[in-house]
Protein backbone atom coordinates (compact mmCIF):
# COMPACT_ATOMS: atom_id res chain seq x y z
CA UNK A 1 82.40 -40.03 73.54
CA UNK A 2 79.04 -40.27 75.87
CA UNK A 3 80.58 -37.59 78.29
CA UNK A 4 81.24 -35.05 75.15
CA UNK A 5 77.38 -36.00 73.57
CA UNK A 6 76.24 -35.42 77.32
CA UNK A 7 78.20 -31.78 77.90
CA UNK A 8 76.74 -30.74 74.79
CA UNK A 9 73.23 -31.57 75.04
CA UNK A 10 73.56 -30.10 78.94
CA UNK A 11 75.02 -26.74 76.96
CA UNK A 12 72.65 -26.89 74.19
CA UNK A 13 69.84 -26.81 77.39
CA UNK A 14 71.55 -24.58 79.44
CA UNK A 15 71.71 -21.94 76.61
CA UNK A 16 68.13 -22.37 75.24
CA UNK A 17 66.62 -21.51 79.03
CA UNK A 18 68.72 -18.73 78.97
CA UNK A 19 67.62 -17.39 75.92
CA UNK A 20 64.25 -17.82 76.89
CA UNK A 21 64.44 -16.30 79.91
CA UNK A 22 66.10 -13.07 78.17
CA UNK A 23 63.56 -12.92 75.96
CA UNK A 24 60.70 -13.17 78.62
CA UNK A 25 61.97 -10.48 80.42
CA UNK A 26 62.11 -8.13 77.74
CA UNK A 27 59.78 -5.14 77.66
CA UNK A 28 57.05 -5.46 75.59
CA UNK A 29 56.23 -2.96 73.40
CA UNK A 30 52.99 -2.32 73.78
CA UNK A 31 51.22 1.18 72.99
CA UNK A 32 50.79 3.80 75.79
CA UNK A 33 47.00 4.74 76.06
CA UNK A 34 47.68 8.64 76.49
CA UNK A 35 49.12 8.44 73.02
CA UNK A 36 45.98 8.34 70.85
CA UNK A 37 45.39 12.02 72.69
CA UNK A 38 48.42 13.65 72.42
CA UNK A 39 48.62 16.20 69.11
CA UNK A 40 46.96 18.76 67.96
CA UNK A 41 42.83 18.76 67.48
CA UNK A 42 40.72 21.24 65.27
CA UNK A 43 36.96 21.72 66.69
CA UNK A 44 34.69 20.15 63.60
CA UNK A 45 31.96 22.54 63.52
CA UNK A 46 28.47 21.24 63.50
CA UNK A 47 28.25 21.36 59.53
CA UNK A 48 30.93 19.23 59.65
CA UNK A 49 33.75 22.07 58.17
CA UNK A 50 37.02 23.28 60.60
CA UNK A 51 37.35 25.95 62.80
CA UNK A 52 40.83 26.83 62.59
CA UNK A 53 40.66 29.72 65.14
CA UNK A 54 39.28 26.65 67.45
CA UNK A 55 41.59 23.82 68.72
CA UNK A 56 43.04 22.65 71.95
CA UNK A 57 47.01 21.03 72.39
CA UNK A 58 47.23 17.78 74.32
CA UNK A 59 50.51 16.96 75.34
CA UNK A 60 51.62 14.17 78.17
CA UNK A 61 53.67 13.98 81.18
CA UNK A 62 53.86 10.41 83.04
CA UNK A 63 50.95 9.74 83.53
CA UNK A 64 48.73 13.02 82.66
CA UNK A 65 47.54 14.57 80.12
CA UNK A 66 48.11 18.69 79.65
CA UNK A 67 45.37 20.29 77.22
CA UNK A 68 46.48 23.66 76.65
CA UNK A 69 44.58 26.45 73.96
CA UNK A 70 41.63 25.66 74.85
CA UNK A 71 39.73 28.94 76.69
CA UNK A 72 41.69 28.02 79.70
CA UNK A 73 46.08 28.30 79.60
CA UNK A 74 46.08 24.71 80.67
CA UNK A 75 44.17 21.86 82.37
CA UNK A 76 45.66 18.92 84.12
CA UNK A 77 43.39 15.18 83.18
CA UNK A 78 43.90 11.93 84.02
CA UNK A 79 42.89 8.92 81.53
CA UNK A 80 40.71 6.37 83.11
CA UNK A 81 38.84 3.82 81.23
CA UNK A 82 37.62 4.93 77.88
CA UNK A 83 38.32 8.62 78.56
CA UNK A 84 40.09 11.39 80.53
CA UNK A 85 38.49 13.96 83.26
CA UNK A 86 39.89 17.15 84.32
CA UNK A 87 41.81 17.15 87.64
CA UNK A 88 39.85 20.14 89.01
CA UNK A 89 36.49 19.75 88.35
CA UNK A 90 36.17 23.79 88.39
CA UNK A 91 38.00 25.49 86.05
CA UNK A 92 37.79 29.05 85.67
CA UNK A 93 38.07 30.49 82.35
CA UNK A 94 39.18 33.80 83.34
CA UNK A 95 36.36 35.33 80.85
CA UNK A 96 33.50 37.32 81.54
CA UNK A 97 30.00 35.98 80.94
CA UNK A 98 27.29 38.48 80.75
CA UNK A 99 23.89 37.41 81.42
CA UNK A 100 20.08 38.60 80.01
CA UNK A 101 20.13 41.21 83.25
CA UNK A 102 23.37 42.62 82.29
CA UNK A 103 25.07 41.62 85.43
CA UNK A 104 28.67 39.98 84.51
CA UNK A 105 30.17 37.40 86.46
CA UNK A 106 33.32 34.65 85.29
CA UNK A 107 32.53 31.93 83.18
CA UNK A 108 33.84 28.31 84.12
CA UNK A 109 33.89 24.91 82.82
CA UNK A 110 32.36 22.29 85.38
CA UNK A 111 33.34 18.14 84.89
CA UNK A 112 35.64 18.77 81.92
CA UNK A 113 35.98 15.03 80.27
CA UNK A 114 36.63 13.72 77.16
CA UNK A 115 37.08 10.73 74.76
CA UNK A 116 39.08 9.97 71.33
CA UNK A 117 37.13 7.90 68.68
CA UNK A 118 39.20 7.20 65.74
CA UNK A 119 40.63 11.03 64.40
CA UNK A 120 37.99 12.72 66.82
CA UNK A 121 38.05 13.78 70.26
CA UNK A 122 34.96 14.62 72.25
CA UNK A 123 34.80 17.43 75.09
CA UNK A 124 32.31 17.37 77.27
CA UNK A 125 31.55 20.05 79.99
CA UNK A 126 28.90 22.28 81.59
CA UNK A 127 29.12 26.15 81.26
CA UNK A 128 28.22 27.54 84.48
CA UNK A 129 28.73 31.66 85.85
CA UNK A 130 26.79 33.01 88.72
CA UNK A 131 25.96 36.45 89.50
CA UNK A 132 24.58 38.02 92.62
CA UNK A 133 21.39 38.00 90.70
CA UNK A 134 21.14 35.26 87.74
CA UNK A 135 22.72 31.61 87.51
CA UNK A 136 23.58 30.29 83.73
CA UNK A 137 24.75 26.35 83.63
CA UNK A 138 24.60 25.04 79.78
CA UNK A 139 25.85 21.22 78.91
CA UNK A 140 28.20 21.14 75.87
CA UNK A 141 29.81 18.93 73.55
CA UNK A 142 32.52 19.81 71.26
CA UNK A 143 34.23 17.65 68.85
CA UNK A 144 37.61 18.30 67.08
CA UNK A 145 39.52 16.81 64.59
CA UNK A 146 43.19 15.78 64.71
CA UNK A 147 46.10 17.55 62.55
């Protein structure tokens, strides 16, 4: 009767560490950072209404974000820390800028980055076009609101 008493306890043991060991090695499921980015975002204009003609897309693959709608057909940005930062840090718009001398040259966005507070994401990025005879660099902020 000892032998049976010891067999089962050994079992009882021999199950329990395997259970625990299952569950140990089971993947957690733990929220993936990109996701508070991903959707669709409406730009919240500075009197606090929407500007439905004004959004941007973010959408992920792996491990990078695609922002798409937003002046430029796409951008390419990879999360790191509390935000995200373009891939190229010059991105041409592909529109004209005209400046006070009436010389036109392309706009582009310089050190595109952004951050997601609650429902709002932040843009930031500096305007910059250069003509042969005039130079116009802006810093902007936009914030939008998600859908």
């Amino acid at each position: 009767m000892k032998k049976s008493y010891t067999n089962s306890i050994c079992t009882l043991l021999v199950l329990c560490t395997f259970a625990l060991l299952v569950s140990s090695c089971s993947k957690k499921s733990e929220p993936d950072p990109l996701d508070q980015y991903v959707g669709s975002w409406t730009q919240v204009l500075p009197n606090g209404q929407l500007n439905p003609s004004n959004g941007v897309t973010v959408s992920k693959s792996g491990n990078t974000l695609l922002l798409s709608d937003f002046l430029i057909t796409s951008i390419k940005a990879t999360v790191s820390g509390s935000g995200f930062q373009a891939d190229n840090k010059n991105l041409a718009t592909g529109q004209p800028y005209q400046h006070p001398d009436n010389s036109v040259s392309e706009l582009y966005l310089q050190n595109l980055s952004g951050s997601v507070t609650g429902d709002k994401l932040t843009l930031r990025f500096t305007a910059f076009s250069q003509s042969r005879t005039m130079t116009f660099k802006y810093d902007d902020s936009l914030v939008f609101q998600k859908q």
